[in-house]
C-alpha atoms as a PDB file:
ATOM      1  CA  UNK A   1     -36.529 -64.361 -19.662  1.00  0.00           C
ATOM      2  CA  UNK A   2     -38.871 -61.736 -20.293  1.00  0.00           C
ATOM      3  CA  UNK A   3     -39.039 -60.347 -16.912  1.00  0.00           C
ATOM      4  CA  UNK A   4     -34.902 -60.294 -17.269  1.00  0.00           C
ATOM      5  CA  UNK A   5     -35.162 -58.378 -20.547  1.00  0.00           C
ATOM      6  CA  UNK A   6     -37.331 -55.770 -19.210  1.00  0.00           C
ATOM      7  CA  UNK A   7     -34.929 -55.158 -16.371  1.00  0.00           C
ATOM      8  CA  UNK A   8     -32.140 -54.683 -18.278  1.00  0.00           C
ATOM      9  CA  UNK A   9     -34.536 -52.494 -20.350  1.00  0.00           C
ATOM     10  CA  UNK A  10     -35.129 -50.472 -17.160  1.00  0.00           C
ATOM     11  CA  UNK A  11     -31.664 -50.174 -16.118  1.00  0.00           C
ATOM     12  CA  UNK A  12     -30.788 -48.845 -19.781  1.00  0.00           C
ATOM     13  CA  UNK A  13     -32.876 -46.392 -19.589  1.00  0.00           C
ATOM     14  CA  UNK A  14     -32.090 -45.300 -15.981  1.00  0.00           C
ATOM     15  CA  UNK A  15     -28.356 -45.174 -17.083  1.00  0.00           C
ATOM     16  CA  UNK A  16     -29.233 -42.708 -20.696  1.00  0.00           C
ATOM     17  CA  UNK A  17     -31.237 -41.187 -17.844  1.00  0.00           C
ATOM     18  CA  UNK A  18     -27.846 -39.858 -15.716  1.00  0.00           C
ATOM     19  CA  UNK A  19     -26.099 -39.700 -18.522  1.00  0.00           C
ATOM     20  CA  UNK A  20     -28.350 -36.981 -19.743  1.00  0.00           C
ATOM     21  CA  UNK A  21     -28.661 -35.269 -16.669  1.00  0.00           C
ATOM     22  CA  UNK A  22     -25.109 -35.047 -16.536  1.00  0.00           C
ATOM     23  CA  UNK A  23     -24.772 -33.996 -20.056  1.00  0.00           C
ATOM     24  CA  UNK A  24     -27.318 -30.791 -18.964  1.00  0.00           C
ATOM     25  CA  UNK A  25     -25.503 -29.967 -16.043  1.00  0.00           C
ATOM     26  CA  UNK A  26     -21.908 -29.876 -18.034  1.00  0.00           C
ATOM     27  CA  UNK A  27     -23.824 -27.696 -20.465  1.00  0.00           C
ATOM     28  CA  UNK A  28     -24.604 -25.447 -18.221  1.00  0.00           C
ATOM     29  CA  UNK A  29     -21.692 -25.511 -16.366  1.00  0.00           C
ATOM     30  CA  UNK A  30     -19.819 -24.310 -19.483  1.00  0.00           C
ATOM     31  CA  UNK A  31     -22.519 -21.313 -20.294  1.00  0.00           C
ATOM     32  CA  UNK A  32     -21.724 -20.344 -16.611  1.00  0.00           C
ATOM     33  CA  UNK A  33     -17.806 -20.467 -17.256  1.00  0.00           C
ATOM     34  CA  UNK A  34     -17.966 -18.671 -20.835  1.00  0.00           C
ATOM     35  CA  UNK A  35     -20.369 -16.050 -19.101  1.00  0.00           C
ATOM     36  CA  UNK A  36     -17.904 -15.204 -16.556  1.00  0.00           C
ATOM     37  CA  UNK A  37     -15.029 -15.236 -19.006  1.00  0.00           C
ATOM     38  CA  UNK A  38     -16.850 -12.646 -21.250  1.00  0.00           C
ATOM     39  CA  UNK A  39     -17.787 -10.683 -18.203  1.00  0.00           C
ATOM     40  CA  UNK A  40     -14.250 -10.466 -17.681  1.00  0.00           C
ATOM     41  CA  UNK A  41     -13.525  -9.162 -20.413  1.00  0.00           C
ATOM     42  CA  UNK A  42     -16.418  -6.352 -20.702  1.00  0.00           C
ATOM     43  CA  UNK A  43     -15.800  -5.392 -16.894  1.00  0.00           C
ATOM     44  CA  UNK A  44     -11.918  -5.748 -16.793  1.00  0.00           C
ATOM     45  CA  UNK A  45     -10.607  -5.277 -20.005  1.00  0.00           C
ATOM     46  CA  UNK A  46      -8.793  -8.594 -20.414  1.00  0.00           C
ATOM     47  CA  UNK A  47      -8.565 -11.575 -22.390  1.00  0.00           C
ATOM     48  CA  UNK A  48      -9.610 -14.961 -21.678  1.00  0.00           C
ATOM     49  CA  UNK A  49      -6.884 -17.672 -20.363  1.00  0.00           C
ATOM     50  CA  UNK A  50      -7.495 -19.364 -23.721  1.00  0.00           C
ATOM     51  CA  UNK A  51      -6.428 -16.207 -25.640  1.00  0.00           C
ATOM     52  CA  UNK A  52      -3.059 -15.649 -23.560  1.00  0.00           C
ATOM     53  CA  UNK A  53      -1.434 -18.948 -23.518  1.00  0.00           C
ATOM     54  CA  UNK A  54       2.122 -18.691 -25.887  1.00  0.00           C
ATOM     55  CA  UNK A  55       1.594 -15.093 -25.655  1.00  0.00           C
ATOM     56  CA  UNK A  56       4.008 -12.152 -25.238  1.00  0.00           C
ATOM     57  CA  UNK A  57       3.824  -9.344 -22.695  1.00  0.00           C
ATOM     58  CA  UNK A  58       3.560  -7.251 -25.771  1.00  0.00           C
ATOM     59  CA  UNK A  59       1.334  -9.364 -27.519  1.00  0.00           C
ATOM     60  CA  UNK A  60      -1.053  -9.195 -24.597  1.00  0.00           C
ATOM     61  CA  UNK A  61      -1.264  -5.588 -24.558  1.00  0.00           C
ATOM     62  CA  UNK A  62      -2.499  -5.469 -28.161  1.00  0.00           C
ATOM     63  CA  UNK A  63      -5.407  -7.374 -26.740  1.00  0.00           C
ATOM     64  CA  UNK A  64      -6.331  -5.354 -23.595  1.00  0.00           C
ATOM     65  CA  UNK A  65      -8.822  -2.737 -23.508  1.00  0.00           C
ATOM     66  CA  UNK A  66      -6.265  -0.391 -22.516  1.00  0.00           C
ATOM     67  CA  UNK A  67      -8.952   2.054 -20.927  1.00  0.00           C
ATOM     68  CA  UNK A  68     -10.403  -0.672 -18.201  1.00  0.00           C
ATOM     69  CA  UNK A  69      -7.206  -2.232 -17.669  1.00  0.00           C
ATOM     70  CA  UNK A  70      -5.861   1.263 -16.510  1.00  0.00           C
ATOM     71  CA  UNK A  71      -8.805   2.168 -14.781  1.00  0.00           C
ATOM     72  CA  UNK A  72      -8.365  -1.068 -12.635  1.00  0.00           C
ATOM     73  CA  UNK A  73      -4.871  -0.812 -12.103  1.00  0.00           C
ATOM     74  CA  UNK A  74      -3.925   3.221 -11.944  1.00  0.00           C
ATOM     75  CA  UNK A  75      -3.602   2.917  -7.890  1.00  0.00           C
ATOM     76  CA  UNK A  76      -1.477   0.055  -7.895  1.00  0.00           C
ATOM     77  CA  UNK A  77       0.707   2.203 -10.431  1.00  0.00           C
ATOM     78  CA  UNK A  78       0.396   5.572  -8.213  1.00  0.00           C
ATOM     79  CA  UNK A  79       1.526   3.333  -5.036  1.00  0.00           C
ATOM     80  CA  UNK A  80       4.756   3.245  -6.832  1.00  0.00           C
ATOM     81  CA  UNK A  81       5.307   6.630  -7.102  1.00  0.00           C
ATOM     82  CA  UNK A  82       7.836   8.696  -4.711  1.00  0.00           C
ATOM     83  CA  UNK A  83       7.647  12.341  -4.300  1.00  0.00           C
ATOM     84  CA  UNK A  84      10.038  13.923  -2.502  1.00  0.00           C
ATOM     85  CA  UNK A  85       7.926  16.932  -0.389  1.00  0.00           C
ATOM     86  CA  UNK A  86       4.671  15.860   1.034  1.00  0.00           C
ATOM     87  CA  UNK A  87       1.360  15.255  -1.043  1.00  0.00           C
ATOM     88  CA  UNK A  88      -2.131  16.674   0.464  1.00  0.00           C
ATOM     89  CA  UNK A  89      -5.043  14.541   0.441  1.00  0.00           C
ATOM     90  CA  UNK A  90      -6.182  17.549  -1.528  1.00  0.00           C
ATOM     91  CA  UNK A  91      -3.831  16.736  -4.323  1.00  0.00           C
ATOM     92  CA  UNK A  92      -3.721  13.413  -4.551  1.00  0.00           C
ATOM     93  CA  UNK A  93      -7.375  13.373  -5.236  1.00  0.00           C
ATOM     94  CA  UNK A  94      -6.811  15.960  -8.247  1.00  0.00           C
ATOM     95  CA  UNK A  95      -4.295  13.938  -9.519  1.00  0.00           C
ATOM     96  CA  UNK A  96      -6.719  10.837  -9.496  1.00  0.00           C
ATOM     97  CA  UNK A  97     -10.205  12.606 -11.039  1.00  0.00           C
ATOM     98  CA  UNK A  98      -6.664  13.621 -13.416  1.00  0.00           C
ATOM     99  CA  UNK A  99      -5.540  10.286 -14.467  1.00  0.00           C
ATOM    100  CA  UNK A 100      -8.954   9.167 -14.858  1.00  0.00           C
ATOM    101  CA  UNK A 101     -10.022  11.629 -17.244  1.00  0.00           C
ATOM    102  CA  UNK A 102      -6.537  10.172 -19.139  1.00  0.00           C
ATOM    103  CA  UNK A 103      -7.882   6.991 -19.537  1.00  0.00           C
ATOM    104  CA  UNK A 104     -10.681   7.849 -21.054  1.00  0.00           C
ATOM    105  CA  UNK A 105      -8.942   9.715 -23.374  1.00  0.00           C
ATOM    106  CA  UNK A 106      -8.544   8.300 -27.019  1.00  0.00           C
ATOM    107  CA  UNK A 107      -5.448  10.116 -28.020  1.00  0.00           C
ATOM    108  CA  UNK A 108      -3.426   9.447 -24.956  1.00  0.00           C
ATOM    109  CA  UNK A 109      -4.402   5.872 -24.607  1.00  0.00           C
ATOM    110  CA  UNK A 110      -2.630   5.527 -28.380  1.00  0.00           C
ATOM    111  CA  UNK A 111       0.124   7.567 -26.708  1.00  0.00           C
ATOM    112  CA  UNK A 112       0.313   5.188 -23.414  1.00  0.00           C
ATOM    113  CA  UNK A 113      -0.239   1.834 -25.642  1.00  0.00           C
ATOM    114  CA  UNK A 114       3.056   2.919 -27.250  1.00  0.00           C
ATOM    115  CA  UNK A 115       5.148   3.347 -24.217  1.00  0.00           C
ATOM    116  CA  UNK A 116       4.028   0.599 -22.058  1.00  0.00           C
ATOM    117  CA  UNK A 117       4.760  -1.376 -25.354  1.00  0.00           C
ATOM    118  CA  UNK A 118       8.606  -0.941 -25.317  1.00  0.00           C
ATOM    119  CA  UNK A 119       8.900  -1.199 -21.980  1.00  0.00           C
ATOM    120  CA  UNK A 120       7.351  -4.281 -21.705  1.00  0.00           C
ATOM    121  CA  UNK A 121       9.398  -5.555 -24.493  1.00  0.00           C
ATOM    122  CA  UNK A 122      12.767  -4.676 -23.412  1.00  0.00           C
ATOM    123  CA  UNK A 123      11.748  -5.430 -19.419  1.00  0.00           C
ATOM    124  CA  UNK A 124      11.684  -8.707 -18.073  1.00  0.00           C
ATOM    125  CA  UNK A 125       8.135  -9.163 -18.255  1.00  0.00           C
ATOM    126  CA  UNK A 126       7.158 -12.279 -19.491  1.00  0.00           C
ATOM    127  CA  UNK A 127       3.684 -14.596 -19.109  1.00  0.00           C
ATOM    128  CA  UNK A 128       4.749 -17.477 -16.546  1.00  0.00           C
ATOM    129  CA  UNK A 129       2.155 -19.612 -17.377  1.00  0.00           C
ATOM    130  CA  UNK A 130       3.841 -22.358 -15.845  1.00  0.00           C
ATOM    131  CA  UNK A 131       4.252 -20.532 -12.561  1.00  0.00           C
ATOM    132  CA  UNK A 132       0.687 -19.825 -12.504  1.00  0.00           C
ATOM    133  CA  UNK A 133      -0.481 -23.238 -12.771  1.00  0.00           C
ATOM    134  CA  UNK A 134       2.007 -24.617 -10.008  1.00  0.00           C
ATOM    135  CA  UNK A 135       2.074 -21.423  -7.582  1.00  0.00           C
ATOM    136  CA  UNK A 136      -0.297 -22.929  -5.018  1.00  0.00           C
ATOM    137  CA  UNK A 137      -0.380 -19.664  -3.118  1.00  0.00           C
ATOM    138  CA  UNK A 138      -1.029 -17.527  -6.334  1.00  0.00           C
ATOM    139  CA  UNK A 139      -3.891 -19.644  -7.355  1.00  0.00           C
ATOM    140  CA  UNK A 140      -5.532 -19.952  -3.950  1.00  0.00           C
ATOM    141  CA  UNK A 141      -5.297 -15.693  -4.033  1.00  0.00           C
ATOM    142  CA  UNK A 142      -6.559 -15.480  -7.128  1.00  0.00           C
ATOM    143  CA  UNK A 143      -8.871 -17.926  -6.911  1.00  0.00           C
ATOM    144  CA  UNK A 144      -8.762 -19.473 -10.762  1.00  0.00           C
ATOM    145  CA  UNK A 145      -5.982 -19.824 -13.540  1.00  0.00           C
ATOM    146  CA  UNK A 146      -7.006 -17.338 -15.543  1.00  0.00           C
ATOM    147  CA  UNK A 147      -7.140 -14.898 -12.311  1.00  0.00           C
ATOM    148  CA  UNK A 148      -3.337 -15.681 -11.729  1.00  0.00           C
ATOM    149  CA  UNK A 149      -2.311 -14.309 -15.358  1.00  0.00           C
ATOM    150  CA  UNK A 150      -4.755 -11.918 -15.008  1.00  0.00           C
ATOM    151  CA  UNK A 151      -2.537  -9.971 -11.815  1.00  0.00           C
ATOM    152  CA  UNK A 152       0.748 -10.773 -13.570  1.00  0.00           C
ATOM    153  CA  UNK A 153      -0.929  -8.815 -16.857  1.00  0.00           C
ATOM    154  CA  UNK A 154      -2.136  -6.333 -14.035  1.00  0.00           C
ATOM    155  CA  UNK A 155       0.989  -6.259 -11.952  1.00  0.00           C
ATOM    156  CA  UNK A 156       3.111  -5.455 -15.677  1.00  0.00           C
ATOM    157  CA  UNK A 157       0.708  -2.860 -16.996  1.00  0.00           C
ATOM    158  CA  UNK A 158       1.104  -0.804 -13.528  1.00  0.00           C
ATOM    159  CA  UNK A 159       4.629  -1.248 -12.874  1.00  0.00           C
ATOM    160  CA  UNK A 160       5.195   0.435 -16.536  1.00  0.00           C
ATOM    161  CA  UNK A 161       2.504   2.683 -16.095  1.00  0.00           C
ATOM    162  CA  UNK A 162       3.810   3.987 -12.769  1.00  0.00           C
ATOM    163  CA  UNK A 163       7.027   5.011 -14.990  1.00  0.00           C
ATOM    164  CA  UNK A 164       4.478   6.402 -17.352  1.00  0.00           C
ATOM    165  CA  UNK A 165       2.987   8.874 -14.603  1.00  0.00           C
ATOM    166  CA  UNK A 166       6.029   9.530 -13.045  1.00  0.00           C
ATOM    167  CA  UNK A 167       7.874  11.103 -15.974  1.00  0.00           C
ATOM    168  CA  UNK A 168       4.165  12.911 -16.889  1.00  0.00           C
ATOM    169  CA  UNK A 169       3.978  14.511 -13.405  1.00  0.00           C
ATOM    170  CA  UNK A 170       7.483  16.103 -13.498  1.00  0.00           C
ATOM    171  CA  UNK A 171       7.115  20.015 -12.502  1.00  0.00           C
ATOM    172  CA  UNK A 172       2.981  19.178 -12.110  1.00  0.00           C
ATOM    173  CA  UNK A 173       3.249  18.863 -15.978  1.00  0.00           C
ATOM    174  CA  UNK A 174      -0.350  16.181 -15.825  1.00  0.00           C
ATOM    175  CA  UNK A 175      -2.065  19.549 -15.917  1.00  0.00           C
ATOM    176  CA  UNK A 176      -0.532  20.571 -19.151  1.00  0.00           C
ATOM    177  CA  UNK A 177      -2.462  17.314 -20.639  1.00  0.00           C
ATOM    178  CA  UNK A 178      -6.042  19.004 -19.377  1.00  0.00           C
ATOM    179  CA  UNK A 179      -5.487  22.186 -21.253  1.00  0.00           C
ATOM    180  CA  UNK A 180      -7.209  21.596 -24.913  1.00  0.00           C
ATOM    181  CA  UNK A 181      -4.445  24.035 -26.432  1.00  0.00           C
ATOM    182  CA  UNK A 182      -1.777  22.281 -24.845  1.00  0.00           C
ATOM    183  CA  UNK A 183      -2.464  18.619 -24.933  1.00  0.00           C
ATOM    184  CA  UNK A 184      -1.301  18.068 -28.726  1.00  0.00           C
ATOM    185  CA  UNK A 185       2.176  19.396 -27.959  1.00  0.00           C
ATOM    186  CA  UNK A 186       2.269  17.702 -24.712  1.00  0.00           C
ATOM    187  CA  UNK A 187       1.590  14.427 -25.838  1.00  0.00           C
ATOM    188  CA  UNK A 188       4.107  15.162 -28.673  1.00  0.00           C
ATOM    189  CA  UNK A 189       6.727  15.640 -26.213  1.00  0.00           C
ATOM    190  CA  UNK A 190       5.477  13.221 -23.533  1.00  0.00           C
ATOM    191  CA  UNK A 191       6.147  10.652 -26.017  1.00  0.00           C
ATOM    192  CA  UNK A 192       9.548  11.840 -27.819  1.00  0.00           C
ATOM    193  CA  UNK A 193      10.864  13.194 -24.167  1.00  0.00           C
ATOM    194  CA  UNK A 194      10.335   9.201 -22.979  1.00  0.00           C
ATOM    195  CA  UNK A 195      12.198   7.910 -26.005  1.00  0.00           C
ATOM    196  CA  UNK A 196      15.051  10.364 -25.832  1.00  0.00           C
ATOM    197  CA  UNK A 197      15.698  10.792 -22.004  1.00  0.00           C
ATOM    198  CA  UNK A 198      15.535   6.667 -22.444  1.00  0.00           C
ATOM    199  CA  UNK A 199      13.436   6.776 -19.391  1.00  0.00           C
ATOM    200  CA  UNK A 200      13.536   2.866 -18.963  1.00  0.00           C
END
């Protein structure tokens, strides 16, 4: 009997033993996950998967960190963009170290934040969470969830954005945004011009 005791004794303690173990390596399996998450959002600008679910478009962009989001996205946005005479590598560099210098730019990030805002709430531009969970093909891309409504945010922010640049750049007018005495009234206009012309 007592030799039966003490085995069950042993195999107690060898079971709180795993269970332990495994209670350490979930532990640290979630301080890797909520790591990465917030490395997301310091490196890339947007919010955790947690954060976006019942979400608007609109909603979202409230959330991003407008600055990295662009930053990561602007070429997707100036792969959009049509030009009817034929752009040196020359100037499409400019027009980069150009839109670049925009984004870090407090005044027309509020100006930007504004526009991409009605677009994206009178466009058809909703979070399909559902589509993300079941899109096998999306997910193996993307590699996680929270990737796959991470490139629908992305693909969103630089459609809109490409409209953004595309009405800026009229008559080479991003230049006009570079020039300290001109870049009040610019962005004055930028803004009212979009609203008026009813660009989208």
């Amino acid at each position: 009997a007592a030799r039966a005791r003490a085995a069950r004794a042993r195999a107690a303690a060898s079971v709180a033993r795993r269970g332990q173990q495994a209670l350490r390596e979930l532990r640290h399996a979630l301080a890797t996950l909520l790591r990465g998450q917030r490395r997301v959002r310091e490196v890339h600008g947007l919010p955790e998967a947690e954060a976006l679910i019942g979400k608007t478009m609109t909603d979202i962009l409230g959330a991003l960190d407008l600055q990295k989001v662009l930053k990561r996205g602007f070429r997707q946005s100036l792969a959009r963009l049509a030009y009817r005479h034929e752009r040196t590598n020359t100037l499409l560099r400019e027009q980069i170290r150009s839109i670049l210098r925009f984004c870090d730019d407090p005044e027309f990030l509020e100006v930007a934040r504004g526009m991409l805002g009605r677009m994206l709430a009178e466009g058809d531009y909703g979070l399909d969470v559902a589509a993300a969970a079941e899109e096998g093909g999306a997910l193996y891309l993307a590699g996680t969830f929270q990737a796959a409504l991470h490139a629908q945010i992305l693909h969103a922010v630089s459609s809109t954005f490409a409209l953004v640049l595309l009405h800026m750049d009229r008559n080479a007018g991003l230049t006009l945004l570079l020039r300290p005495e001109t870049k009040a009234i610019y962005l004055y206009l930028l803004d009212r011009s979009f609203r008026d012309m009813d660009i989208y």
